[in-house]
N, C-alpha and C. Protein backbone atom coordinates (compact mmCIF):
# COMPACT_ATOMS: atom_id res chain seq x y z
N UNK A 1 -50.59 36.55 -30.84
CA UNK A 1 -50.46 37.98 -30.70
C UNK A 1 -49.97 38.26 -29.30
N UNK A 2 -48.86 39.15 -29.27
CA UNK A 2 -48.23 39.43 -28.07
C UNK A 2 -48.42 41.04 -27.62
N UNK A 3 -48.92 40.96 -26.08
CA UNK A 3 -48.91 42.29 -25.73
C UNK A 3 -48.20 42.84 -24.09
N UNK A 4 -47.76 43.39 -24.57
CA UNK A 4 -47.08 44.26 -23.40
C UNK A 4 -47.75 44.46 -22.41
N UNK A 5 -47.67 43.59 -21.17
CA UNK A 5 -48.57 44.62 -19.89
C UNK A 5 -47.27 44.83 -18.31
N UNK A 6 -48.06 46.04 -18.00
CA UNK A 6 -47.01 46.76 -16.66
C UNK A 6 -47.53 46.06 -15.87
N UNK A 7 -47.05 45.53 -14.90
CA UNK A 7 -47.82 45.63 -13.69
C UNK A 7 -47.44 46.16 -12.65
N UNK A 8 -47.82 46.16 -11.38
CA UNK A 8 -47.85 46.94 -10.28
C UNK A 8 -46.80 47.22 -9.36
N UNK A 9 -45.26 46.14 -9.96
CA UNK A 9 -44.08 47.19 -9.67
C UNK A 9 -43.09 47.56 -10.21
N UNK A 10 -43.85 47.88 -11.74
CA UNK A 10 -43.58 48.17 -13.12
C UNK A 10 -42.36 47.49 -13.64
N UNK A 11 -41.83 46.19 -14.08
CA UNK A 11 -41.90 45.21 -14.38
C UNK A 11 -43.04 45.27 -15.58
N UNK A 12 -42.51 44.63 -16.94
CA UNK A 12 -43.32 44.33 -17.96
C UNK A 12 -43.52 42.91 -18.25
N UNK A 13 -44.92 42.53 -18.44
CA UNK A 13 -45.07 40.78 -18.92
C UNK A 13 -45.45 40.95 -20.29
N UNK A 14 -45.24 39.80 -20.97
CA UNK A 14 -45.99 39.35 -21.94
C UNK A 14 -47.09 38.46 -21.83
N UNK A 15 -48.26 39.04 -22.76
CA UNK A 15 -49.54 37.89 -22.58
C UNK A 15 -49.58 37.35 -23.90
N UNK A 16 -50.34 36.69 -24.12
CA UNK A 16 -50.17 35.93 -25.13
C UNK A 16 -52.05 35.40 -25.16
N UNK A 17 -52.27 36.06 -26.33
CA UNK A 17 -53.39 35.59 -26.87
C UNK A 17 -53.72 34.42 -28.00
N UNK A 18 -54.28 33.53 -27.54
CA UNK A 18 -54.74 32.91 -28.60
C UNK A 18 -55.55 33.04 -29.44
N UNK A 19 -55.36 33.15 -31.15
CA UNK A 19 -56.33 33.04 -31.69
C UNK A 19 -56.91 31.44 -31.87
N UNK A 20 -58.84 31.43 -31.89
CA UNK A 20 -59.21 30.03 -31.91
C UNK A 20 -60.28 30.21 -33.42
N UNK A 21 -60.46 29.31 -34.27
CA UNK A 21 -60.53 29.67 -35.33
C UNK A 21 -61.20 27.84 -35.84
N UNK A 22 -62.71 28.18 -36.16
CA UNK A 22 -62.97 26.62 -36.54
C UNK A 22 -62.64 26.42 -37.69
N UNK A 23 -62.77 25.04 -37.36
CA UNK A 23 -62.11 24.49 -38.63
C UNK A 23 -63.14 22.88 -38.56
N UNK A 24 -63.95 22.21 -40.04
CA UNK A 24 -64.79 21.61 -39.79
C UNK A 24 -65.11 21.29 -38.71
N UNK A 25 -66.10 22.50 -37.82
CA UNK A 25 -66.91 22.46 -37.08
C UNK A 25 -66.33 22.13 -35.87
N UNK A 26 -65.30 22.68 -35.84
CA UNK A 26 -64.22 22.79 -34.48
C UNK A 26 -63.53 23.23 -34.25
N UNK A 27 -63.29 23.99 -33.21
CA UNK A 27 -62.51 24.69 -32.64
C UNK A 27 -61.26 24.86 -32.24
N UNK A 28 -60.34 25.47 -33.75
CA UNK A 28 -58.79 24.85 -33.48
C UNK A 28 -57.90 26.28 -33.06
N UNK A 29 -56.89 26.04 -32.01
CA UNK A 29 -55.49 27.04 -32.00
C UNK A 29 -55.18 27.47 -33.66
N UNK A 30 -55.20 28.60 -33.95
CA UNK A 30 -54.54 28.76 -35.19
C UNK A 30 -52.64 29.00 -35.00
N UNK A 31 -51.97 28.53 -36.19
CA UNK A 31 -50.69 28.60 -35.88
C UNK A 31 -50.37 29.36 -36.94
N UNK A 32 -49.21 29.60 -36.91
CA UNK A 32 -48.44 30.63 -38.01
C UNK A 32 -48.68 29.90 -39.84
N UNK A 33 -48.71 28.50 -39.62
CA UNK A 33 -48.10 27.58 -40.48
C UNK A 33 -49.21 26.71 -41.04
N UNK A 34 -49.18 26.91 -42.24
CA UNK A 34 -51.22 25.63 -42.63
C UNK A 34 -50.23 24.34 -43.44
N UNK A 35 -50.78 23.73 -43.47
CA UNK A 35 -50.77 22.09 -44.04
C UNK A 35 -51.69 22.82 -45.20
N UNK A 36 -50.67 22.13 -46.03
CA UNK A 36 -52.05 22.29 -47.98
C UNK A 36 -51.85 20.82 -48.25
N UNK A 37 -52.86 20.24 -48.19
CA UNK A 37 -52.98 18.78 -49.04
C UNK A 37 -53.76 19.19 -50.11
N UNK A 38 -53.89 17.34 -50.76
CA UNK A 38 -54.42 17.18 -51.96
C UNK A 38 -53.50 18.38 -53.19
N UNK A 39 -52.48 18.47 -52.94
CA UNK A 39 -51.82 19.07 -54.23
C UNK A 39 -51.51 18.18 -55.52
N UNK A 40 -51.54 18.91 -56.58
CA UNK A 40 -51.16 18.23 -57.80
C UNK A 40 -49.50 18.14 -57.82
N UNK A 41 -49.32 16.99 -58.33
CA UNK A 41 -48.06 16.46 -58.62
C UNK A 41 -47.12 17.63 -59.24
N UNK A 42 -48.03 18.70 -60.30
CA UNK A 42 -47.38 19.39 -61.12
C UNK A 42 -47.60 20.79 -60.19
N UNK A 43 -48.03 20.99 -59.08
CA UNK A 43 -47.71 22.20 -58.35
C UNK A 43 -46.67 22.48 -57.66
N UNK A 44 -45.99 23.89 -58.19
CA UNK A 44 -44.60 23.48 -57.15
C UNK A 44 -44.91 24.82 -56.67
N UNK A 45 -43.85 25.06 -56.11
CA UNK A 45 -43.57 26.20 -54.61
C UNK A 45 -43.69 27.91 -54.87
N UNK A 46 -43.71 28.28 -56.22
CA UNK A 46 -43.33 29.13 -56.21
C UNK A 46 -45.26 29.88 -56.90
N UNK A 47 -46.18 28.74 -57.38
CA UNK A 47 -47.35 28.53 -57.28
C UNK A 47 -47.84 28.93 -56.04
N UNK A 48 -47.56 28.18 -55.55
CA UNK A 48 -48.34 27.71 -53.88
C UNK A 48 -48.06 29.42 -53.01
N UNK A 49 -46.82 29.43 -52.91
CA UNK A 49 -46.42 31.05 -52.55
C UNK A 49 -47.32 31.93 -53.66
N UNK A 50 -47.87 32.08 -54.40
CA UNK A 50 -48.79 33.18 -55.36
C UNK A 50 -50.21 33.39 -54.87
N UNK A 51 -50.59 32.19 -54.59
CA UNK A 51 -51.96 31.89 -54.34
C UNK A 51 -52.26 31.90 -52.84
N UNK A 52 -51.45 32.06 -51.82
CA UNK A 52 -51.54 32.49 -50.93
C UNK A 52 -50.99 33.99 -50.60
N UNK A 53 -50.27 34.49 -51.68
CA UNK A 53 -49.41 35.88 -50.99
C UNK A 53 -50.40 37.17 -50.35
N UNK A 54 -51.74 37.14 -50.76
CA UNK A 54 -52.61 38.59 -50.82
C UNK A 54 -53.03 38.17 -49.31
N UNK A 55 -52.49 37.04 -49.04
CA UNK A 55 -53.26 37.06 -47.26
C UNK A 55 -52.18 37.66 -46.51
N UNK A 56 -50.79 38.08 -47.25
CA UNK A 56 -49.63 38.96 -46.37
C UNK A 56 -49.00 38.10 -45.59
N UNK A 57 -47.59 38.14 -45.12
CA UNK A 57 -46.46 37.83 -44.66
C UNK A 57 -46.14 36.25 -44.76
N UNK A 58 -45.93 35.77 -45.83
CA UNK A 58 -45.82 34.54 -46.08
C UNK A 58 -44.24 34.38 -46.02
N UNK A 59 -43.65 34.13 -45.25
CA UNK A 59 -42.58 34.15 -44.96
C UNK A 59 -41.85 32.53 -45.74
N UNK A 60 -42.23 31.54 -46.01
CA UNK A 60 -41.91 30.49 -46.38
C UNK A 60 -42.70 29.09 -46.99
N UNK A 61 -42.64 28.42 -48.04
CA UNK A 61 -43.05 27.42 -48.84
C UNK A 61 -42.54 26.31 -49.13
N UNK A 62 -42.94 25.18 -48.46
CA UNK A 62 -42.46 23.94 -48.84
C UNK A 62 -42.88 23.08 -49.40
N UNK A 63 -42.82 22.21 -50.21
CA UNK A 63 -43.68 21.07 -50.63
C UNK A 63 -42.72 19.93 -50.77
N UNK A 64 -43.38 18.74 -49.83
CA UNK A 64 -43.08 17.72 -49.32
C UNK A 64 -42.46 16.78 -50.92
N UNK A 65 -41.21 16.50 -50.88
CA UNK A 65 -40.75 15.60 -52.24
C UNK A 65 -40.41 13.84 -51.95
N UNK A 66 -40.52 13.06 -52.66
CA UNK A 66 -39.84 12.24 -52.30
C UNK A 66 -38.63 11.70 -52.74
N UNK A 67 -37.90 11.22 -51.47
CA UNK A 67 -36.63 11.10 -51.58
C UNK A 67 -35.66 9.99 -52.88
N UNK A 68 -36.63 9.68 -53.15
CA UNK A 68 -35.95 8.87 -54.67
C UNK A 68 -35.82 9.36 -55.55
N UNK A 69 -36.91 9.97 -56.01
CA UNK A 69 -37.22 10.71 -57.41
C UNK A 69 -37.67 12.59 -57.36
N UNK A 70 -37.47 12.69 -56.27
CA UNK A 70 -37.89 14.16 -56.00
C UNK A 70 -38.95 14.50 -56.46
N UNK A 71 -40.10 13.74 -56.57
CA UNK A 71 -41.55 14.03 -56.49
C UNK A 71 -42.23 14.75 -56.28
N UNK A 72 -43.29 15.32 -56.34
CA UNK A 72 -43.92 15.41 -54.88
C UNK A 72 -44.79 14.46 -53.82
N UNK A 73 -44.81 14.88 -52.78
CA UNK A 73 -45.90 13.72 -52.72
C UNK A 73 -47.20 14.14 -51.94
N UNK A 74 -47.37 15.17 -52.80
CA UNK A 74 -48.99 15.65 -52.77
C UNK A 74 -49.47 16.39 -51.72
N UNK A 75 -48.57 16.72 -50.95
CA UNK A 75 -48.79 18.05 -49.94
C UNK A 75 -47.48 19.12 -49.30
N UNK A 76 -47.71 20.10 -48.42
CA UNK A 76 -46.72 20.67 -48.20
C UNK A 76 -47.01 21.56 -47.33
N UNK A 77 -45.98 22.98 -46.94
CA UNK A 77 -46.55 24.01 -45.68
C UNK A 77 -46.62 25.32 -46.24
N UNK A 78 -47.09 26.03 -45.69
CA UNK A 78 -47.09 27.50 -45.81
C UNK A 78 -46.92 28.61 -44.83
N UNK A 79 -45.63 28.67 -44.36
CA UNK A 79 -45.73 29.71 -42.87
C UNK A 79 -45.51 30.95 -43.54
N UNK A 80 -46.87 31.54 -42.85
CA UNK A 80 -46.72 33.30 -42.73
C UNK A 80 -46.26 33.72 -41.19
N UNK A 81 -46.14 34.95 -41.70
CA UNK A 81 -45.78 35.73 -40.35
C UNK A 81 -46.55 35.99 -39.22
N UNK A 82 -47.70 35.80 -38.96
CA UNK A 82 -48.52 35.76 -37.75
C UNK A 82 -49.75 34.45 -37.99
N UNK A 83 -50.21 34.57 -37.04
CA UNK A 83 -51.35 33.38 -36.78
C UNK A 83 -52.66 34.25 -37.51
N UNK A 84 -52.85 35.18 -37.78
CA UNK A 84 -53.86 35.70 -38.17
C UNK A 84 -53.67 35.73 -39.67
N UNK A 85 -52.73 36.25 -40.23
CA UNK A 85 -52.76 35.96 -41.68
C UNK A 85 -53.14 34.51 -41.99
N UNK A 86 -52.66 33.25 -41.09
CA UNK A 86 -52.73 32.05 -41.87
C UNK A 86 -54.13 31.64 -41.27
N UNK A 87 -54.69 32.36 -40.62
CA UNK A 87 -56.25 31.97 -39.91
C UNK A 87 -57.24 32.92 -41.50
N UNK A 88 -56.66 33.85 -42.13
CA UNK A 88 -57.04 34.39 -43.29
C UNK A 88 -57.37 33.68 -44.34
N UNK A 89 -56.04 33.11 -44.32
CA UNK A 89 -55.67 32.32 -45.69
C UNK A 89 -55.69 30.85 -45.52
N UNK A 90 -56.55 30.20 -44.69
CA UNK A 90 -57.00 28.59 -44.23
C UNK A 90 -58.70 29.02 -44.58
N UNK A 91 -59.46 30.19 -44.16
CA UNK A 91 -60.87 30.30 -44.23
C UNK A 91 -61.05 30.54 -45.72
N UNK A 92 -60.01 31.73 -46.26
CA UNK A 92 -60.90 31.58 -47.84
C UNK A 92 -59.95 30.50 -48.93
N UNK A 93 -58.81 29.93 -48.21
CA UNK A 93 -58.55 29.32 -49.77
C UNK A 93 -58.24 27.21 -49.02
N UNK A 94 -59.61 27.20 -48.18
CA UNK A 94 -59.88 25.86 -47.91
C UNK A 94 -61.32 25.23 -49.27
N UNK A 95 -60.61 24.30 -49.60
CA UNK A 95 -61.82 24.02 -51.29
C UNK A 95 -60.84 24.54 -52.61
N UNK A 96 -60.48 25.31 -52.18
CA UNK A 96 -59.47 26.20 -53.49
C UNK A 96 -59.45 25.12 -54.23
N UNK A 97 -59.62 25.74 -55.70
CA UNK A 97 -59.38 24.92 -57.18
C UNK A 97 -57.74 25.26 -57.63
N UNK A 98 -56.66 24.37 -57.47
CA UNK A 98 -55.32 24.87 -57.98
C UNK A 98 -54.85 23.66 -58.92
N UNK A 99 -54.89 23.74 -60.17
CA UNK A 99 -54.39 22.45 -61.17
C UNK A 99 -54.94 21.55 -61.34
N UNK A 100 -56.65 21.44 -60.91
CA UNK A 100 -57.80 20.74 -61.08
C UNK A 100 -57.78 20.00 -60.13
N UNK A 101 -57.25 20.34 -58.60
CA UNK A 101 -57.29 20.12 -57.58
C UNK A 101 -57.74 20.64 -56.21
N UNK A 102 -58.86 20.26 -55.74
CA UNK A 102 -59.16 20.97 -54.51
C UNK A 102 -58.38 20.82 -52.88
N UNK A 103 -57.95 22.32 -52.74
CA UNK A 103 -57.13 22.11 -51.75
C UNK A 103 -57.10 21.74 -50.41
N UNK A 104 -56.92 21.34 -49.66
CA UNK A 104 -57.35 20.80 -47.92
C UNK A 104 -56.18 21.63 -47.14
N UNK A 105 -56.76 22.42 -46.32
CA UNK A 105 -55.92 23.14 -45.42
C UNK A 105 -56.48 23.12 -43.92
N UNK A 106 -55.14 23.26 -43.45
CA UNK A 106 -55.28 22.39 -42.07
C UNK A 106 -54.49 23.56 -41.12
N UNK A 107 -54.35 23.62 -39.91
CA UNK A 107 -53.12 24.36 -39.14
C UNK A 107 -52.55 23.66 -38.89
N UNK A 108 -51.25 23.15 -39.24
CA UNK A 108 -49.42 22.63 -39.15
C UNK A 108 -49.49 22.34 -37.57
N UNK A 109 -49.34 21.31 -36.82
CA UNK A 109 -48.77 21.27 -35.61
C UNK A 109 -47.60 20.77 -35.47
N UNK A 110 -47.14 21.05 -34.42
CA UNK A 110 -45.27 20.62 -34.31
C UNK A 110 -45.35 19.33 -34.08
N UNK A 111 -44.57 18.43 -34.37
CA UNK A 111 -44.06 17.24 -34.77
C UNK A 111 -44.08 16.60 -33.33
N UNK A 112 -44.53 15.62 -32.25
CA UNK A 112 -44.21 15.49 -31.12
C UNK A 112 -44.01 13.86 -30.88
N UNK A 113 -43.02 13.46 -32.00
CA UNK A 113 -42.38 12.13 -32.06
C UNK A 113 -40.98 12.54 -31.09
N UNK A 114 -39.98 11.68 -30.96
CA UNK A 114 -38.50 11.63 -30.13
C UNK A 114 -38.01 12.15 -31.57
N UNK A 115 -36.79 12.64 -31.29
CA UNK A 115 -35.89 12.62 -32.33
C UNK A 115 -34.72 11.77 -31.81
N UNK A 116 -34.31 11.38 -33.28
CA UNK A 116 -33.11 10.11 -33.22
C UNK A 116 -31.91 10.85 -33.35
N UNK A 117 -31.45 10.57 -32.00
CA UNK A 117 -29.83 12.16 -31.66
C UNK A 117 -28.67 10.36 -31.79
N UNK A 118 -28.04 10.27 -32.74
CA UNK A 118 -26.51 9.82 -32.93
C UNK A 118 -25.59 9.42 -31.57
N UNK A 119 -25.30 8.49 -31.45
CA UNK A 119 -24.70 8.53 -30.37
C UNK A 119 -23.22 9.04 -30.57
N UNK A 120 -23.22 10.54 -30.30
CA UNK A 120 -21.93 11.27 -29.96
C UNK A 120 -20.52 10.96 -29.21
N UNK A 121 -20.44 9.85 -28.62
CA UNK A 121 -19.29 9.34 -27.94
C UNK A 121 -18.49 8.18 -28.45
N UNK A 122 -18.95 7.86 -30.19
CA UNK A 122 -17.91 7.09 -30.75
C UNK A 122 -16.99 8.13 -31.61
């Protein structure tokens, strides 16, 4: 959550609040974006977007496939539009029953491997 403050030679900053939000019995950054594991093979995206929509601004749905057979492979993301909707929708639909599967939701963190950049000069 972002807020506007003046200061004293009026010049505007942004602050930046964190929401902190436990999660088994600890105290996590909530992010825009949840991790859904334990999905059923037969759940696809347009599911997963239903059963989360009433927590508001779900901006996007993925579920992880695999690359041979376009699978799934049993988990995927869910970014809404603020950290508070997905701090909503991680507290009541963590356990969730979806396709005789209970769901595991997590907050998404960014990826902090190297990326493999091509060598551009052949």
């Amino acid at each position: 959550m972002q807020n506007e403050q003046r200061s004293a030679e009026g010049t505007t900053q942004k602050s930046t609040k964190k929401l902190t939000v436990l999660v088994d019995g600890k105290g996590k950054e909530a992010t825009t974006t949840l991790f859904v594991g334990n999905l059923s093979w037969a759940t696809g995206e347009k599911t997963l977007e239903q059963v989360f929509a009433q927590f508001g601004g779900v901006r996007g749905v993925r579920i992880i496939t695999r690359f041979d057979d376009g699978r799934s492979r049993g988990f995927g993301y869910v970014e809404f539009s603020s950290a508070e909707s997905a701090a909503k929708a991680l507290q009541a639909r963590t356990g969730f029953m979806l396709d005789g599967r209970s769901l595991r939701l997590d907050f998404s963190e960014p990826h902090r491997g190297t990326a493999h950049v091509p060598n551009q000069d052949q």
